[in-house]
Protein backbone atom coordinates (compact mmCIF):
# COMPACT_ATOMS: atom_id res chain seq x y z
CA UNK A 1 0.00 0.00 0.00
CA UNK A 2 2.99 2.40 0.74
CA UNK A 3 4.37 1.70 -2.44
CA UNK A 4 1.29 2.37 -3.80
CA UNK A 5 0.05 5.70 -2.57
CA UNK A 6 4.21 6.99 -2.86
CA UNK A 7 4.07 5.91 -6.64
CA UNK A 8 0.72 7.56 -6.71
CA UNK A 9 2.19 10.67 -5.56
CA UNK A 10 5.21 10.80 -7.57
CA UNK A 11 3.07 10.98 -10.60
CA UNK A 12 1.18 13.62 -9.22
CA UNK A 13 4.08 15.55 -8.65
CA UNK A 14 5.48 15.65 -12.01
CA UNK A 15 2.06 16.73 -13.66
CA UNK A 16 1.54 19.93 -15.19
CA UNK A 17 -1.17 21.92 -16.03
CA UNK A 18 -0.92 24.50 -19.43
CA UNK A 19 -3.09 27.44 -19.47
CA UNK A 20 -6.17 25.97 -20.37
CA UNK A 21 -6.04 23.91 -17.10
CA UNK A 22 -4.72 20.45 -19.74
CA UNK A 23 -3.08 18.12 -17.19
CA UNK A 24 0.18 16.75 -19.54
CA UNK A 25 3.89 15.42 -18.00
CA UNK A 26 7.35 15.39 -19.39
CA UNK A 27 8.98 12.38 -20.61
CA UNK A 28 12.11 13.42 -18.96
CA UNK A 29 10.23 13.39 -15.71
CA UNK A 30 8.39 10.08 -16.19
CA UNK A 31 11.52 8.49 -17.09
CA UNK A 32 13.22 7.72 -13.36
CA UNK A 33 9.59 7.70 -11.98
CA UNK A 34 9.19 4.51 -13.96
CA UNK A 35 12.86 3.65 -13.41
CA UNK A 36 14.70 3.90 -16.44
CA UNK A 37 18.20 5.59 -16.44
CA UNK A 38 18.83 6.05 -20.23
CA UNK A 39 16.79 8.39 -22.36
CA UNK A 40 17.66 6.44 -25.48
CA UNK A 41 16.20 3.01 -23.74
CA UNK A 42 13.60 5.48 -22.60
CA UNK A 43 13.03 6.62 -26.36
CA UNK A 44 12.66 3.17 -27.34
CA UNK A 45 9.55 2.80 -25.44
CA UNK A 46 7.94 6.31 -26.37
CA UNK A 47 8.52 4.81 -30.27
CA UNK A 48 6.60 1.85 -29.65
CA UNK A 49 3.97 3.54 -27.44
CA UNK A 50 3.58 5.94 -30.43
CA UNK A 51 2.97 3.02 -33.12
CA UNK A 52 0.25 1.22 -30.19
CA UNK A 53 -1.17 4.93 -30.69
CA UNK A 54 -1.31 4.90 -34.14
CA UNK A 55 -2.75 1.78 -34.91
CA UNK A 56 -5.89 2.75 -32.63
CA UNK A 57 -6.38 5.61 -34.90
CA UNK A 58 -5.25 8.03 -32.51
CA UNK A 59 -3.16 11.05 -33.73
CA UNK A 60 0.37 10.61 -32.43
CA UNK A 61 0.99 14.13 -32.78
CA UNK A 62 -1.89 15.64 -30.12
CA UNK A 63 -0.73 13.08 -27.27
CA UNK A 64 3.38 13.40 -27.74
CA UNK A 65 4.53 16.75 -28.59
CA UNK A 66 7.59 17.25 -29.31
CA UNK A 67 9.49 20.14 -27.57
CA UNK A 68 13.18 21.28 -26.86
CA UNK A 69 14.99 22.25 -23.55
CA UNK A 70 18.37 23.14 -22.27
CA UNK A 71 19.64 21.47 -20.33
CA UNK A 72 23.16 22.50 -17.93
CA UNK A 73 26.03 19.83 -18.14
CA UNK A 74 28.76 19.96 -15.43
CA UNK A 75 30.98 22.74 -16.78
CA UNK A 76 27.52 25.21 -16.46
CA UNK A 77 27.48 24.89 -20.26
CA UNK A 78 23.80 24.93 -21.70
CA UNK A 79 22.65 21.91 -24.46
CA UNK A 80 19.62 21.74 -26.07
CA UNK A 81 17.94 18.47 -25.21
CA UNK A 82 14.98 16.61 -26.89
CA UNK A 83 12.01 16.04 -24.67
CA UNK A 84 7.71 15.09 -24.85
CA UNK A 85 5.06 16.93 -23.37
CA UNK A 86 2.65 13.31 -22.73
CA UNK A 87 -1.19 13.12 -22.35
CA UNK A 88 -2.43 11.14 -19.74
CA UNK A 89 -3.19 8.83 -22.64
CA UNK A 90 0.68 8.64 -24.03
CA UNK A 91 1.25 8.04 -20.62
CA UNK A 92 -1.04 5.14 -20.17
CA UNK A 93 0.91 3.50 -23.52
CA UNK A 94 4.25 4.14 -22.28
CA UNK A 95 2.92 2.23 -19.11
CA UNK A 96 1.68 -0.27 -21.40
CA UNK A 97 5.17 -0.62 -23.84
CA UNK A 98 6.91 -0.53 -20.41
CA UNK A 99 9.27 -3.36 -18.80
CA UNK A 100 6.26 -5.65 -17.49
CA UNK A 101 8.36 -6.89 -14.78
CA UNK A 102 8.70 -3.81 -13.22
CA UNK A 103 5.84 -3.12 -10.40
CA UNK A 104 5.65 0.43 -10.93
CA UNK A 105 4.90 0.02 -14.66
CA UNK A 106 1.86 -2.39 -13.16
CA UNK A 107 1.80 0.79 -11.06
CA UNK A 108 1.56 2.75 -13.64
CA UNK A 109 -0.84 1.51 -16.19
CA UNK A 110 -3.83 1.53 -13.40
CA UNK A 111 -2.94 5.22 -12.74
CA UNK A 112 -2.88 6.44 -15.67
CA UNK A 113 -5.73 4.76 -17.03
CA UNK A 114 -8.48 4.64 -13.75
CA UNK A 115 -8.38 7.76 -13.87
CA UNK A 116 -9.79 8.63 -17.64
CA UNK A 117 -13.07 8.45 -17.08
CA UNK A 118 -14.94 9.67 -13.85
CA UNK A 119 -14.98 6.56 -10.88
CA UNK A 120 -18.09 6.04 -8.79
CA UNK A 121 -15.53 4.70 -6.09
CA UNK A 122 -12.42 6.25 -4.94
CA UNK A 123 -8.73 5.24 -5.74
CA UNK A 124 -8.25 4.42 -1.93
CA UNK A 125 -11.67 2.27 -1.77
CA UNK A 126 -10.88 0.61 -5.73
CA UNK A 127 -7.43 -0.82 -4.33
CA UNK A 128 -8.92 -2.34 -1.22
CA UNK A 129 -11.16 -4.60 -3.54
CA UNK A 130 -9.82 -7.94 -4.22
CA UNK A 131 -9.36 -9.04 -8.25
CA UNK A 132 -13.49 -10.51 -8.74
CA UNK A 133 -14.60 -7.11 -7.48
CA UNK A 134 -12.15 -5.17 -9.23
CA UNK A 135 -13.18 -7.59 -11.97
CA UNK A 136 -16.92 -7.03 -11.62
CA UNK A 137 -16.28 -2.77 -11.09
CA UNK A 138 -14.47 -2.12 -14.29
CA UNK A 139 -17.06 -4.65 -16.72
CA UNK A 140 -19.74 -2.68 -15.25
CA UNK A 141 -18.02 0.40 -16.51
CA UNK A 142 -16.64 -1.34 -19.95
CA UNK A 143 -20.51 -2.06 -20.53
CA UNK A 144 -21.72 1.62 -19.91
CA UNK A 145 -19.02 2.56 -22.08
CA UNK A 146 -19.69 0.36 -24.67
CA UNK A 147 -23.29 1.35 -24.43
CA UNK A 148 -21.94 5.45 -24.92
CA UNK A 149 -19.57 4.74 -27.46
CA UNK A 150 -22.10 2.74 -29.68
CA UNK A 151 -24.44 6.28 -29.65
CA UNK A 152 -21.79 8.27 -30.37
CA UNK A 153 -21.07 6.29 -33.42
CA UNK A 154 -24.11 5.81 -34.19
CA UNK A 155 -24.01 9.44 -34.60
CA UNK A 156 -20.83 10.13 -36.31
CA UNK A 157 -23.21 7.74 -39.21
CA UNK A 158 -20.97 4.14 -38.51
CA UNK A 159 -22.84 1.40 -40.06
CA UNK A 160 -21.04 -1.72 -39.88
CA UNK A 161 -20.44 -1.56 -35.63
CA UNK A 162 -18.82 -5.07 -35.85
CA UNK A 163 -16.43 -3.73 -38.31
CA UNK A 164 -15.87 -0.45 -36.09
CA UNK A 165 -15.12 -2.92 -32.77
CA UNK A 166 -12.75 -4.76 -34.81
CA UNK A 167 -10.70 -1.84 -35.42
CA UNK A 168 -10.53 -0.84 -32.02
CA UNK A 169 -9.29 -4.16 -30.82
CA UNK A 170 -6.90 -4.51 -33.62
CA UNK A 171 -5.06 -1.58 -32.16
CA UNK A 172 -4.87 -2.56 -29.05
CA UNK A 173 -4.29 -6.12 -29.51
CA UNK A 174 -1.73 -6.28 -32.08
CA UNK A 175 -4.14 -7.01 -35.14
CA UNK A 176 -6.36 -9.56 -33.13
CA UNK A 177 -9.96 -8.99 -34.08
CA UNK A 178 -12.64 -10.03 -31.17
CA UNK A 179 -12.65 -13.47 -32.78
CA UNK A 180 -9.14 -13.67 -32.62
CA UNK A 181 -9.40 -13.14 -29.27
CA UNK A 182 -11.90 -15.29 -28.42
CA UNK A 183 -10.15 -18.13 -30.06
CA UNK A 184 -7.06 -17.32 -28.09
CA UNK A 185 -8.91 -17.23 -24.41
CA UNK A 186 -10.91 -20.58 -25.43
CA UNK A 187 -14.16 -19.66 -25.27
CA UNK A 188 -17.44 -21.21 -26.64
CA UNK A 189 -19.51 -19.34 -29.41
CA UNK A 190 -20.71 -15.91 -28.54
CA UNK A 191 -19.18 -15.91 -25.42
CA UNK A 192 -18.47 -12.26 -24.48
CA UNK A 193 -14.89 -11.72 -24.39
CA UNK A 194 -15.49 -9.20 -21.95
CA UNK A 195 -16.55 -11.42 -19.45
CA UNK A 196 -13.70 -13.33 -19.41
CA UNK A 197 -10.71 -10.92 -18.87
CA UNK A 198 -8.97 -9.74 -15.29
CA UNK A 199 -9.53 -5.75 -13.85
CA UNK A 200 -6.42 -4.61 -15.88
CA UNK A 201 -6.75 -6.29 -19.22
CA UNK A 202 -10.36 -4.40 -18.61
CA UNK A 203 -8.76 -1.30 -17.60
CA UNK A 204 -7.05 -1.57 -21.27
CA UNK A 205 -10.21 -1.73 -23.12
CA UNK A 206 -12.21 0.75 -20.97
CA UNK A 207 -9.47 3.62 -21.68
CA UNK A 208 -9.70 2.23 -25.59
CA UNK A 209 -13.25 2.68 -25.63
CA UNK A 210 -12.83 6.36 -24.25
CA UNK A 211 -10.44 7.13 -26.39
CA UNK A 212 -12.65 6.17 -29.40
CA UNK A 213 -15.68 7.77 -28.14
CA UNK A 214 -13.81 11.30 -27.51
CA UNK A 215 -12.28 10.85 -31.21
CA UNK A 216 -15.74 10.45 -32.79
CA UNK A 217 -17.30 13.44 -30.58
CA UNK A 218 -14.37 15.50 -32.34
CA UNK A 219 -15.38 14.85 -35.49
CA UNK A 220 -18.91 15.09 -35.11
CA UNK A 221 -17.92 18.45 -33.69
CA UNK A 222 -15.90 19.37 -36.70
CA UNK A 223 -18.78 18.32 -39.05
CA UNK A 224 -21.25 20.67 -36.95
CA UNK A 225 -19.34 23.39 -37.67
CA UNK A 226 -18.48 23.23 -41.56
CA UNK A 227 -20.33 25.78 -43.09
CA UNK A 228 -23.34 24.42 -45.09
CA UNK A 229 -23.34 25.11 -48.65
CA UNK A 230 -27.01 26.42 -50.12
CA UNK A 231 -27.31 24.91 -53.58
CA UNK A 232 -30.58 27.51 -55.26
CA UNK A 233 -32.22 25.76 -58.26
């Protein structure tokens, strides 16, 4: 639990807030939090978290920005250094392309990714539950998101929904569509997969289904505010 709530804390420490109140941290500042020592092994991981962000249809660009700082060596001399400014989300997929051994990547991936969409429980209350309830919490929340995200793309005009699922677990499971899956976990026809995964593996898919539905509200936004075109005959 100490390890926990100090990890916890650490992350909270390092996050910023920009001038329209957007939480975002520095990859420079993640980096020993989540105990690497290199920034090129570090870089490695930001690369692959960016391609798990790109193959869920997410633009790369709005979640790792790119952006330069000096930095002193020992002689007071000033370098310019590369660094990222990280959504919560490029976060969560560092967490995710992280050294699984690690704890605090485990660590990691639940804080970064509970806290995307709004809990009915606390953190304090959600880590004294033991794996069935955690289980049972977040495919509650899965299935009201599931539920949201299906309006939303019903209004952004999506058709084939199967198709649109697909997608979204192709992304996130490495080209696996929900049959794939299925076949993999060895489960009977039309068995929901969703049933039969652990808290985090749910955790995963509840932060992919955000993700989606925010994307789609974006464009619906976008196609709101295109100027219509009167056509006189």
């Amino acid at each position: 639990m100490k390890v926990i709530d100090k990890t916890n804390k650490s992350f909270e420490d390092i996050k910023h807030i920009d001038e329209n109140g957007v939480e975002f941290w520095y990859a420079r500042e993640l980096m020993p939090i989540l105990q690497y020592s290199n920034w090129q092994n570090f870089e490695k991981i930001i690369d692959k978290a960016k391609i798990s962000c790109e193959n869920s249809g997410i633009s790369v660009f709005e979640h790792f920005i790119d952006v330069n700082k000096l930095s002193k060596r020992a002689n007071n001399a000033e370098v310019e250094i590369k660094d990222y400014e990280l959504t919560r989300y490029a976060c969560y997929l560092i967490a995710q392309n992280g050294d699984s051994r690690k704890k605090v990547i485990a660590l990691a991936q639940t804080y970064f990714a509970v806290q995307t969409r709004k809990q009915e429980i606390t953190e304090k209350e959600y880590s004294m539950l033991t794996e069935d309830e955690k289980r049972l919490y977040q495919r509650n929340l899965t299935r009201k998101g599931n539920y949201s995200l299906n309006q939303t793309a019903k209004k952004a005009g999506v058709k084939n929904f199967d198709k649109f699922h697909n997608a979204g677990y192709k992304g996130l499971y490495n080209g696996e569509t929900a049959d794939d899956i299925a076949k993999r976990k060895g489960l009977r026809y039309r068995e929901d997969i969703l049933d039969n995964m652990g808290s985090d593996e749910l955790i995963a898919n509840l932060f992919r289904i955000s993700q989606t539905e925010q994307k789609l509200k974006k464009i619906i936004y976008k196609l709101k505010k295109k100027p219509i075109k009167l056509i006189i005959i």
